[in-house]
C-alpha atoms as a PDB file:
ATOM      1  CA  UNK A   1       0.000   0.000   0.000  1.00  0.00           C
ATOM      2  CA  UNK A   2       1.172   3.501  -1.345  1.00  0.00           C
ATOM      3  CA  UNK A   3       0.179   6.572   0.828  1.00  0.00           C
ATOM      4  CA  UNK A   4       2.114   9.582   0.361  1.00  0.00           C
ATOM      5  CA  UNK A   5       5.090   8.958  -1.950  1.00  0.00           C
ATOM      6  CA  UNK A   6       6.150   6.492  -4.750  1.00  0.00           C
ATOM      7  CA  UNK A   7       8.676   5.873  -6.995  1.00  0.00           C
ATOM      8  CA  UNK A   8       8.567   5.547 -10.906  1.00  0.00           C
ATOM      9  CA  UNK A   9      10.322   1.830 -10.280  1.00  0.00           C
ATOM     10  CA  UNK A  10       7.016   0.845  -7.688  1.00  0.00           C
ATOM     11  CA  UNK A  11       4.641   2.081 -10.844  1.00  0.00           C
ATOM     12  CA  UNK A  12       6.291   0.855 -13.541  1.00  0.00           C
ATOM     13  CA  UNK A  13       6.174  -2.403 -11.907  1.00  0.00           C
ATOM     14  CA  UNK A  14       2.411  -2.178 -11.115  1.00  0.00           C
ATOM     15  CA  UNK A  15       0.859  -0.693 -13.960  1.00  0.00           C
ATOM     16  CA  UNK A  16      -1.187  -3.829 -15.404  1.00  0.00           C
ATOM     17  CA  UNK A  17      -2.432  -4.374 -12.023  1.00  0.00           C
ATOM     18  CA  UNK A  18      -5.700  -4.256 -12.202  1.00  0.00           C
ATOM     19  CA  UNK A  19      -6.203  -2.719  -8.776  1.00  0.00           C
ATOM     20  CA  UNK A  20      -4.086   0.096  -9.359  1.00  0.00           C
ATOM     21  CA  UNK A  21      -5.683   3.292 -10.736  1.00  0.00           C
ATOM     22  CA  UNK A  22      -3.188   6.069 -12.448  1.00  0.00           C
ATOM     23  CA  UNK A  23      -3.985   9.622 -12.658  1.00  0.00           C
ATOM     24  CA  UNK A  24      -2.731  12.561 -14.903  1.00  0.00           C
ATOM     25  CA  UNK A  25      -3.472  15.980 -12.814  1.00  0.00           C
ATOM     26  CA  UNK A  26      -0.897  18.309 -14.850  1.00  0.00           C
ATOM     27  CA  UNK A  27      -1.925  21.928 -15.072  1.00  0.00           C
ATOM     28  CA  UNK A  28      -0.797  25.518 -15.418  1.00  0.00           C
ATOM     29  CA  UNK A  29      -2.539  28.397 -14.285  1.00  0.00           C
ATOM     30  CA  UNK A  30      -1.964  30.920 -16.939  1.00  0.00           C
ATOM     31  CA  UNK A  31      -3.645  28.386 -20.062  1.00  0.00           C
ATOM     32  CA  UNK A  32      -6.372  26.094 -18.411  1.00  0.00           C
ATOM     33  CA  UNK A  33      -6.006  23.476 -21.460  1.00  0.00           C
ATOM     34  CA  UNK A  34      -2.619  22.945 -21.060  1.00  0.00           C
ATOM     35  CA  UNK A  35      -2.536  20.475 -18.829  1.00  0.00           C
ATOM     36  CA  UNK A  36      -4.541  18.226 -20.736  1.00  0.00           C
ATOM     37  CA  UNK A  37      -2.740  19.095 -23.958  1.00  0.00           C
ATOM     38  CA  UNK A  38       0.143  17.720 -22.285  1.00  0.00           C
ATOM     39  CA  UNK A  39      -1.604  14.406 -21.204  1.00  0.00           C
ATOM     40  CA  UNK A  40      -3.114  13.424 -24.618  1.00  0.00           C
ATOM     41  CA  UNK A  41       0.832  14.710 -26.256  1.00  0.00           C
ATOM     42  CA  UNK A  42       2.154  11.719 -23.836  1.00  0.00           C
ATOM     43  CA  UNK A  43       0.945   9.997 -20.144  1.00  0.00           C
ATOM     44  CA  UNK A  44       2.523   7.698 -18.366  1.00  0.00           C
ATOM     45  CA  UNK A  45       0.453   4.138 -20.146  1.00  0.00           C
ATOM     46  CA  UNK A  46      -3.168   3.522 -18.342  1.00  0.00           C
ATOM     47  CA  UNK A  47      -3.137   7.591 -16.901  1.00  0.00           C
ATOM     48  CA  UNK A  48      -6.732   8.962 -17.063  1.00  0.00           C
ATOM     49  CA  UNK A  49      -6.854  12.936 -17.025  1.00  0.00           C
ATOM     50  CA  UNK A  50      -8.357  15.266 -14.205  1.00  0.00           C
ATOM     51  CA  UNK A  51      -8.367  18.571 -14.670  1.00  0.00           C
ATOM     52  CA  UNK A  52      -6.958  20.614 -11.404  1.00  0.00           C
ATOM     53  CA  UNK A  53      -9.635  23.268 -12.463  1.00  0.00           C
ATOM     54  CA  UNK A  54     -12.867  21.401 -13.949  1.00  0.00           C
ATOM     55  CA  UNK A  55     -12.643  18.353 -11.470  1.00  0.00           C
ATOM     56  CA  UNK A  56     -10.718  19.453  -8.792  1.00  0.00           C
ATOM     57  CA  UNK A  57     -12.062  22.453  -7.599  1.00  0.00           C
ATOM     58  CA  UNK A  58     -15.970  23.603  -7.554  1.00  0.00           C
ATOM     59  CA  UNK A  59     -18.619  26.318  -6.918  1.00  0.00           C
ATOM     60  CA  UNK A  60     -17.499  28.866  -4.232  1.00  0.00           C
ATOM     61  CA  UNK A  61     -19.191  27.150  -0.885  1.00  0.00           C
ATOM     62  CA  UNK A  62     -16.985  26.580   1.923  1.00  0.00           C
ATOM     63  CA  UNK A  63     -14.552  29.288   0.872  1.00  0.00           C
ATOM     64  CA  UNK A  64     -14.333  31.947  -2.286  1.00  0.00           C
ATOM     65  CA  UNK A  65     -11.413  31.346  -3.589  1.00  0.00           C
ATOM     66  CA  UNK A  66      -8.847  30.617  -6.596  1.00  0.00           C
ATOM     67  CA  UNK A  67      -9.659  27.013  -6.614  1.00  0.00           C
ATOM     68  CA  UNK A  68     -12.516  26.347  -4.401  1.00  0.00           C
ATOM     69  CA  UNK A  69     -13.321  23.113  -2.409  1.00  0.00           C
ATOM     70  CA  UNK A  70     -15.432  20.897  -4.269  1.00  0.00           C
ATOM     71  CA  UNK A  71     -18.822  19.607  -2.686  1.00  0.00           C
ATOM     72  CA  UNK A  72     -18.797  16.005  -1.465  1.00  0.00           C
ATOM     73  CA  UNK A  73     -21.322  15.177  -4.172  1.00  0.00           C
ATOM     74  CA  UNK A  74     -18.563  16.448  -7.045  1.00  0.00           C
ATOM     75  CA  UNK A  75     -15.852  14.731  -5.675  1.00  0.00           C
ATOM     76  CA  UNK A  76     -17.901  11.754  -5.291  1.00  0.00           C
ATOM     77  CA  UNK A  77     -18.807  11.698  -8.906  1.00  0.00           C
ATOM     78  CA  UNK A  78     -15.230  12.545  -9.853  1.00  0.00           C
ATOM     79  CA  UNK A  79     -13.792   9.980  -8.161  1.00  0.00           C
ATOM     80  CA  UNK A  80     -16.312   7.336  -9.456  1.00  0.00           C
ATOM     81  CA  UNK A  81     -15.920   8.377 -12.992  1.00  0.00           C
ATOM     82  CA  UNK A  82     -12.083   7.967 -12.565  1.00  0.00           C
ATOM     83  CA  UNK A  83     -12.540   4.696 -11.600  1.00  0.00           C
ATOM     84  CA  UNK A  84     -11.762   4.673  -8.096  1.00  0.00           C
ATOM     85  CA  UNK A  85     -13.779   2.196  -5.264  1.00  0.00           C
ATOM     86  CA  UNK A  86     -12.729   1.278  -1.835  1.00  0.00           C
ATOM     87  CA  UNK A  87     -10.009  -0.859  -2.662  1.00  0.00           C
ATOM     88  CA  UNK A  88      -8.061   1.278  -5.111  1.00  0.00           C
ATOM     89  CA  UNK A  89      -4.529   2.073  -5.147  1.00  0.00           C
ATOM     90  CA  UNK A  90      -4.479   5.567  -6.504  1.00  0.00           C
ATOM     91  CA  UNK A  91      -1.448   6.930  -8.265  1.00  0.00           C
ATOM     92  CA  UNK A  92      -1.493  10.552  -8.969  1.00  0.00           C
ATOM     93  CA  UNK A  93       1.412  12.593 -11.066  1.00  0.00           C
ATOM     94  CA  UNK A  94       1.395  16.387 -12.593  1.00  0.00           C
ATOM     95  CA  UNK A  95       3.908  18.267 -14.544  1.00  0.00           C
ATOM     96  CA  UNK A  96       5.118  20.625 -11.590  1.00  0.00           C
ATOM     97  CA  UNK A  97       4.836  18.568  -8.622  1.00  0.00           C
ATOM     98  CA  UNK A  98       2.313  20.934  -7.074  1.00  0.00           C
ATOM     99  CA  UNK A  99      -1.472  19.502  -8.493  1.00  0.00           C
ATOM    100  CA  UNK A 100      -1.274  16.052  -7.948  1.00  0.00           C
ATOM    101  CA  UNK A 101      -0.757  17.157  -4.605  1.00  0.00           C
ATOM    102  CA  UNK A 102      -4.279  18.467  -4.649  1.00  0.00           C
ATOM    103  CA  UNK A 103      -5.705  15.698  -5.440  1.00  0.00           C
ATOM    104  CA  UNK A 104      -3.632  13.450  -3.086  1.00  0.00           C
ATOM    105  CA  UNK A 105      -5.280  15.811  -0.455  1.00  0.00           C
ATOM    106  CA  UNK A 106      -8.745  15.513  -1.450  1.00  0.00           C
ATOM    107  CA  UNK A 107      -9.054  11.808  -1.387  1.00  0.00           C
ATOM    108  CA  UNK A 108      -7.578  11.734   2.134  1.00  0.00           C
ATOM    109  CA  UNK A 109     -10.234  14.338   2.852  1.00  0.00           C
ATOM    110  CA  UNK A 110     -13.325  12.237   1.403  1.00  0.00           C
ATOM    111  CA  UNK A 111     -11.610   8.815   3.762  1.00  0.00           C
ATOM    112  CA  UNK A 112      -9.694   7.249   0.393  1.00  0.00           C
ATOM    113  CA  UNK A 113      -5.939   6.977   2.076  1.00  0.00           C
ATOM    114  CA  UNK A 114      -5.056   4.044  -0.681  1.00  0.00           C
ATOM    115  CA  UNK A 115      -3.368   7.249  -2.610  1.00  0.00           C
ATOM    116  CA  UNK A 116       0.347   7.991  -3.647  1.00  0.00           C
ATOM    117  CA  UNK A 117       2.043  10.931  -5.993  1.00  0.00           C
ATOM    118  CA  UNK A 118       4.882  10.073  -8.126  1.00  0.00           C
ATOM    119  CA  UNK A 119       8.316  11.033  -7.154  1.00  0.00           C
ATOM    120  CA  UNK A 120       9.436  13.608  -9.445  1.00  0.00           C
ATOM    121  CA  UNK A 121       6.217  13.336 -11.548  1.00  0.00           C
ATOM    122  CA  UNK A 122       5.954  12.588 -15.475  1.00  0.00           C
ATOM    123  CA  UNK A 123       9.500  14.044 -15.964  1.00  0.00           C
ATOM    124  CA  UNK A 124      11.058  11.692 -13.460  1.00  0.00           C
ATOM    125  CA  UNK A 125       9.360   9.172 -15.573  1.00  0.00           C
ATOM    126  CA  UNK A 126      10.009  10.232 -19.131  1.00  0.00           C
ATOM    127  CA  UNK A 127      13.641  10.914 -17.660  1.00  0.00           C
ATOM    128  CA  UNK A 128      14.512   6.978 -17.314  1.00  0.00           C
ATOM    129  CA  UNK A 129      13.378   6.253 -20.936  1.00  0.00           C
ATOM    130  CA  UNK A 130       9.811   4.982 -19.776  1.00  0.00           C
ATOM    131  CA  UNK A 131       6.963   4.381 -21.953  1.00  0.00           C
ATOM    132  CA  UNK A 132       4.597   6.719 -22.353  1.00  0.00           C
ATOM    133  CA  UNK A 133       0.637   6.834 -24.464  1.00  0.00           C
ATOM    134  CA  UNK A 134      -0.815   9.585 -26.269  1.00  0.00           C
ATOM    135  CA  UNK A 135      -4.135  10.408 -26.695  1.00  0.00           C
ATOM    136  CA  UNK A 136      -6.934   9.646 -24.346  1.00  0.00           C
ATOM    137  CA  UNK A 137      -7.677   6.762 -22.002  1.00  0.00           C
ATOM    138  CA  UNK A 138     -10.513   5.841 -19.796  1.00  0.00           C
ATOM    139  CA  UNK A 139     -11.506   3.493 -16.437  1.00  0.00           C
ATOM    140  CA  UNK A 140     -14.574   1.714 -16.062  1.00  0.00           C
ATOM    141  CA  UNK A 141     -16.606   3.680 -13.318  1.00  0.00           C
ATOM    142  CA  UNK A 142     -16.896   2.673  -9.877  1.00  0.00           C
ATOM    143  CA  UNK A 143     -18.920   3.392  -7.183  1.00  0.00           C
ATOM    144  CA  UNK A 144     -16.911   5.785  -4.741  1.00  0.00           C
ATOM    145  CA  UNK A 145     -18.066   5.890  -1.688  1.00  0.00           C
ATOM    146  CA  UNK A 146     -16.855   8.452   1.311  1.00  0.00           C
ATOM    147  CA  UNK A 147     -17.697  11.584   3.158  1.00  0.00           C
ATOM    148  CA  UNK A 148     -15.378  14.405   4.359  1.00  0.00           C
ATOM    149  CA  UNK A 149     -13.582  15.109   7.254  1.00  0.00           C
ATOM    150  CA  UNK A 150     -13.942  18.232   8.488  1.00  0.00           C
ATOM    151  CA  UNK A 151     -11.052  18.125  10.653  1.00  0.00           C
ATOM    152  CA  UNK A 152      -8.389  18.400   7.915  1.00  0.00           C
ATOM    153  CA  UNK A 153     -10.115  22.366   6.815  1.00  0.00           C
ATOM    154  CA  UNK A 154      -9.805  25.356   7.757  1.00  0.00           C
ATOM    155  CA  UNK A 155     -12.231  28.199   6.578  1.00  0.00           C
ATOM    156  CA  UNK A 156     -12.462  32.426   6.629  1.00  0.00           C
ATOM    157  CA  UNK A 157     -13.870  32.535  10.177  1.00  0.00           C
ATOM    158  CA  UNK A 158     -11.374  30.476  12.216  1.00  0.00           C
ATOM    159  CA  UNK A 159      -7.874  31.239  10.414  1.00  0.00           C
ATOM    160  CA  UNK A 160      -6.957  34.115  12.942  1.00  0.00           C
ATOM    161  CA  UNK A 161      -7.415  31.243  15.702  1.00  0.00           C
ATOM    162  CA  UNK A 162      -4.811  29.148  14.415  1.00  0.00           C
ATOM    163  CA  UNK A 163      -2.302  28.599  16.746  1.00  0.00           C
ATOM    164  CA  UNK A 164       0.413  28.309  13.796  1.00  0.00           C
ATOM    165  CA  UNK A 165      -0.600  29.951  10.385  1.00  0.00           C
ATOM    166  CA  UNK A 166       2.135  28.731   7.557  1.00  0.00           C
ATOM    167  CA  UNK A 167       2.257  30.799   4.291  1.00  0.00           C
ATOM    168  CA  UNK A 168       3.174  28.228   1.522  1.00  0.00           C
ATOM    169  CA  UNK A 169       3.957  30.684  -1.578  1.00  0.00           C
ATOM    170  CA  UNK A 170       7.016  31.944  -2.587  1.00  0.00           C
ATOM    171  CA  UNK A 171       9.123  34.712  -0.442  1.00  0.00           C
ATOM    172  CA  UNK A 172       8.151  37.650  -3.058  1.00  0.00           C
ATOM    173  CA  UNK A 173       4.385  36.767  -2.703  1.00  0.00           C
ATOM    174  CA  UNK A 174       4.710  36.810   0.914  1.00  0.00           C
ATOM    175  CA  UNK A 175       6.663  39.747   1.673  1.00  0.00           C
ATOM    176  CA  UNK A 176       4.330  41.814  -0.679  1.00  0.00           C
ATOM    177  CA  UNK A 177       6.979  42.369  -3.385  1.00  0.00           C
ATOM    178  CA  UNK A 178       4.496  40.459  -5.764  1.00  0.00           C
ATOM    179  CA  UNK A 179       0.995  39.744  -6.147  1.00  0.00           C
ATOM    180  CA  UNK A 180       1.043  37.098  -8.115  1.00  0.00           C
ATOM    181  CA  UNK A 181      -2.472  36.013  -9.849  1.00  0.00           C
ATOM    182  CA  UNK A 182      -3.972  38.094  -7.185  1.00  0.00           C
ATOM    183  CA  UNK A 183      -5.043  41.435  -6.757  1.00  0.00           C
ATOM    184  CA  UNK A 184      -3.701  42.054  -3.897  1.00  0.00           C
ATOM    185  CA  UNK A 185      -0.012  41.929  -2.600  1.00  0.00           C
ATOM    186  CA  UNK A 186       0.985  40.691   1.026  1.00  0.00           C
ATOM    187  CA  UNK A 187       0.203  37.665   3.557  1.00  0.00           C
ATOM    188  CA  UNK A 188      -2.053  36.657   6.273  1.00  0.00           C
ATOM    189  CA  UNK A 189      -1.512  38.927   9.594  1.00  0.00           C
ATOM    190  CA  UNK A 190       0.768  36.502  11.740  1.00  0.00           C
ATOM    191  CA  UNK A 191       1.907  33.831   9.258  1.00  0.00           C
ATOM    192  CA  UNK A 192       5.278  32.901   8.661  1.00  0.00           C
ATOM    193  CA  UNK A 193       6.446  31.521   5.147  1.00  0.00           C
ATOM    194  CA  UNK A 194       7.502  28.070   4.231  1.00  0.00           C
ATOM    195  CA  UNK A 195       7.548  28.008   0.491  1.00  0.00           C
ATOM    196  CA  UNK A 196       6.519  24.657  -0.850  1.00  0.00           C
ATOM    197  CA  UNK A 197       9.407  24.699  -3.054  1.00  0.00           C
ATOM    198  CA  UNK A 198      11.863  23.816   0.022  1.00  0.00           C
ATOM    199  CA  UNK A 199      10.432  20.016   0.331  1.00  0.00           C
ATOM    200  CA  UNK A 200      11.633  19.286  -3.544  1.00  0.00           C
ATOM    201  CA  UNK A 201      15.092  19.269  -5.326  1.00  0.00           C
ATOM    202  CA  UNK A 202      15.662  20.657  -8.467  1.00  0.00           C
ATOM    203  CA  UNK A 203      13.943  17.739 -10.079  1.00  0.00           C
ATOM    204  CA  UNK A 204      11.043  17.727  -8.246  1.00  0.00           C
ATOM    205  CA  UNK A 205      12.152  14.918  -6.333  1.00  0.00           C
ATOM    206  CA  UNK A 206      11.309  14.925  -2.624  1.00  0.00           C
ATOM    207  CA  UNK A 207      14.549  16.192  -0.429  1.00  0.00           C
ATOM    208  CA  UNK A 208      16.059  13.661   2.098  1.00  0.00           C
ATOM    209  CA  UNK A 209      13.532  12.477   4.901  1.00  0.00           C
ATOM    210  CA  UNK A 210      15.140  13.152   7.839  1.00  0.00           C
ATOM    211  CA  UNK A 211      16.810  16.995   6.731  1.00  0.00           C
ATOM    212  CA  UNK A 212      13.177  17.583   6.521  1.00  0.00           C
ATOM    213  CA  UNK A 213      12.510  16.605   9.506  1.00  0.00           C
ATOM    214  CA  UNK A 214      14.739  19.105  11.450  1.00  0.00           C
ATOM    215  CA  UNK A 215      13.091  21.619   9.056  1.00  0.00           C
ATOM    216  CA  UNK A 216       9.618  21.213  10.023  1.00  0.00           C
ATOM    217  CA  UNK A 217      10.324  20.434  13.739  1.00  0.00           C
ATOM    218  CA  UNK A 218      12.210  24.075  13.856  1.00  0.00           C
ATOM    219  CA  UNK A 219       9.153  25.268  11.770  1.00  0.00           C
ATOM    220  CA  UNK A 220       6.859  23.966  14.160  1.00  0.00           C
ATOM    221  CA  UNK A 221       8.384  24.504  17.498  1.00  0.00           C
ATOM    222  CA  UNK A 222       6.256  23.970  20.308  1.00  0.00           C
ATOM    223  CA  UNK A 223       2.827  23.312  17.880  1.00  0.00           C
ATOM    224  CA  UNK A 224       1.983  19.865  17.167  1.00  0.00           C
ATOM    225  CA  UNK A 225       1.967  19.207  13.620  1.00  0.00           C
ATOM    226  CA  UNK A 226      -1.461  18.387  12.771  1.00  0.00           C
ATOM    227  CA  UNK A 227      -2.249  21.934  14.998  1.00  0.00           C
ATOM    228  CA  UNK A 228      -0.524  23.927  12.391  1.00  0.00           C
ATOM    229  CA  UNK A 229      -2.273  25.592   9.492  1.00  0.00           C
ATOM    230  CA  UNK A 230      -0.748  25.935   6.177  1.00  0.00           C
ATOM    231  CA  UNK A 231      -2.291  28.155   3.020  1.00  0.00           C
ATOM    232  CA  UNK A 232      -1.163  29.217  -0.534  1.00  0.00           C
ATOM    233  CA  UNK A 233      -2.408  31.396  -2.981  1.00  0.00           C
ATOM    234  CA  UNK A 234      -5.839  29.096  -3.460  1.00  0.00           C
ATOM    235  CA  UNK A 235      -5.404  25.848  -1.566  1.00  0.00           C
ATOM    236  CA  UNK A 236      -3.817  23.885  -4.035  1.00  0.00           C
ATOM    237  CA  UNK A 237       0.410  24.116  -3.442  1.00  0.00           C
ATOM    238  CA  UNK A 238      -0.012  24.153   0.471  1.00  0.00           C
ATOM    239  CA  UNK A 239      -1.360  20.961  -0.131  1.00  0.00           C
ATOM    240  CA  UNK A 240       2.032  19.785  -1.151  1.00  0.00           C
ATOM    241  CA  UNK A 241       3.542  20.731   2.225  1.00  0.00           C
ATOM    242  CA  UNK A 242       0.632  18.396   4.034  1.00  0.00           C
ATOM    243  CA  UNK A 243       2.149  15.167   1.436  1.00  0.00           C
ATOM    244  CA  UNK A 244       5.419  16.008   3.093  1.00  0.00           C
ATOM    245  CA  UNK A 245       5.039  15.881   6.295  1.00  0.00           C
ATOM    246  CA  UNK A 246       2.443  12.421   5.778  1.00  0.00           C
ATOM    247  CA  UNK A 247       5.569  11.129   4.120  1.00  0.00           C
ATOM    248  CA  UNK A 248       8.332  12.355   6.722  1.00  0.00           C
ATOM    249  CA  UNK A 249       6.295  10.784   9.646  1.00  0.00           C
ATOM    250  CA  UNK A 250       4.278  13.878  11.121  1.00  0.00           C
ATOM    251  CA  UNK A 251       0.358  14.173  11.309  1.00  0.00           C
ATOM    252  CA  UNK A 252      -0.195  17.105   8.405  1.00  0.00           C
ATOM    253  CA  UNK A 253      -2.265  20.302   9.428  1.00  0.00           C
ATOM    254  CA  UNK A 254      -4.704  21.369   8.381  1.00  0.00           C
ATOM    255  CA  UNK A 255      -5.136  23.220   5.072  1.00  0.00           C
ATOM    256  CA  UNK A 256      -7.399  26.648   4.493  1.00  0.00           C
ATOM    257  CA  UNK A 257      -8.668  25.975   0.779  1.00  0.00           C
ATOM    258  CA  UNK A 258      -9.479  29.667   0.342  1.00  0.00           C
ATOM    259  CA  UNK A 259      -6.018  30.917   0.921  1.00  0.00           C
ATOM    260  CA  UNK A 260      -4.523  34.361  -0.096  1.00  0.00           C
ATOM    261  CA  UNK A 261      -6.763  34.865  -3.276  1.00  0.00           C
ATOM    262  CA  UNK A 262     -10.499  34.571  -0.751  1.00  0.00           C
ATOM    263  CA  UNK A 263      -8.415  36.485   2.018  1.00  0.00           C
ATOM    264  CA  UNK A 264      -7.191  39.164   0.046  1.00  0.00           C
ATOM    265  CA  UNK A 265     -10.149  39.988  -1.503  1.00  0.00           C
ATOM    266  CA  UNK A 266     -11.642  41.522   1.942  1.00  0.00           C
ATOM    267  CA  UNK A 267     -10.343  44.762   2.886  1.00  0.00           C
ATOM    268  CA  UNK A 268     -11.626  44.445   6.658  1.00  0.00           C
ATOM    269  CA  UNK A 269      -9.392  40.756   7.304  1.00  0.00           C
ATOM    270  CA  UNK A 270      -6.030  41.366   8.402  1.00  0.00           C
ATOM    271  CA  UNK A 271      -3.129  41.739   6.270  1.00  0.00           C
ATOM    272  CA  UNK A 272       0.748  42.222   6.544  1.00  0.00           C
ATOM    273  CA  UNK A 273       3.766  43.053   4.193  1.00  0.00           C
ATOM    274  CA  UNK A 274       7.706  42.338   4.926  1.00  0.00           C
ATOM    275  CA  UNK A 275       8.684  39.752   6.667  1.00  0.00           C
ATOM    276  CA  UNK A 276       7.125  37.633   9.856  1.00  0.00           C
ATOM    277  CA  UNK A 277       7.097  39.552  12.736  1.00  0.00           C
END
């Protein structure tokens, strides 16, 4: 059983099991069909497509933001259309290391642990010289079943009673030197930054275990892990902070799904720009 991380040697020697589910979430903000041009160009063989955008996200109701939380009807017809039951091993890659992520998070958060994202994603995999399909593939559908947990979220109203509030977007977006796909510039009054980035190497491959554990622990201090609250620009690349710590040992936190683009947009919620203070 896969539950946070896998290699492209563990898939590769899985992928006619008939158990195993594979699934293509690549995606880039600025062109919405990208990501899916880039599946049907060339997927790892057996990858079905969900789009980070159209599937992933839904109509604003537990927060307003970027990429808002889907309802638990969506995600239970997303998930059955993909093909995944009770059972499933769920494999889930991207193009940036960031989406898959996403989707990683919302199966946990509908009960469906059975779920792993590829180490280094579909250029790890192309990389090594592995096959790959082009065009467009499909799973029989199943019948997912599953219903949230409410522990793992965070919305508008509670955020400021965080004990530990974890900005995961770049340094410029933090500070305020950048806004980013948002209007406005800055970060979450309180937060400190942990850019997502620092969990991956250069080639999207997740950095050594136990260097990331001293990371987090100093990040953390005195906070239990799964007390901390992490955020992003719309509650997609914080989710790749939670996959680390699952992976590294620690219980993740929780994730607010609105993030900066829902808190930004309200002039009366508290903001700050520079550094943590």
């Amino acid at each position: 059983m896969f539950k946070t991380i896998i290699s492209t040697t563990d898939l590769a020697a899985n992928l006619d099991n008939p158990n195993w589910i594979i699934v293509d979430a690549s995606y880039e903000l600025a062109d919405k069909a990208a990501g899916y041009a880039m599946y049907q160009a060339g997927h790892i063989p057996g990858a079905v497509y969900a789009h980070p955008f159209d599937d992933l996200s839904g109509p604003p109701l537990t927060d307003q933001g970027r990429h808002p939380l889907p309802s638990p009807e969506k995600l239970i017809s997303v998930f059955s259309r993909l093909g995944i039951s009770e059972q499933t091993q769920v494999v889930v890659y991207d193009n940036r290391g960031i989406t898959a992520a996403r989707l990683w998070w919302l199966l946990n958060y509908m009960g469906h642990d059975l779920v792993a994202v590829l180490d280094g994603g579909i250029d790890a995999w192309k990389s090594e010289g592995r096959n790959t399909f082009s065009g467009d593939e499909t799973n029989e559908s199943a019948n997912f079943t599953g219903t949230p947990n409410r522990q793992m979220l965070v919305v508008r109203d509670e955020v400021m009673d965080q004990r530990l509030l974890v900005d995961s977007r770049n340094p410029a977006r933090f500070l305020g030197d950048s806004s980013g796909a948002d209007a406005n510039a800055g970060h979450i009054k309180g937060a400190v930054n942990r850019p997502h980035s620092q969990n991956k190497d250069e080639n999207l491959k997740l950095r050594d275990p136990e260097i990331l554990r001293q990371e987090f622990a100093q990040l953390l201090g005195e906070v239990p892990s799964d007390e901390a609250t992490f955020y992003c620009g719309s509650g997609v690349s914080a989710c790749q902070t939670l996959l680390t710590m699952a992976h590294i040992g620690l219980k993740p936190g929780k994730l607010y799904v609105g993030s900066w683009s829902e808190w930004s947009q309200f002039d009366e919620l508290p903001k700050e720009n520079g550094p943590a203070r």
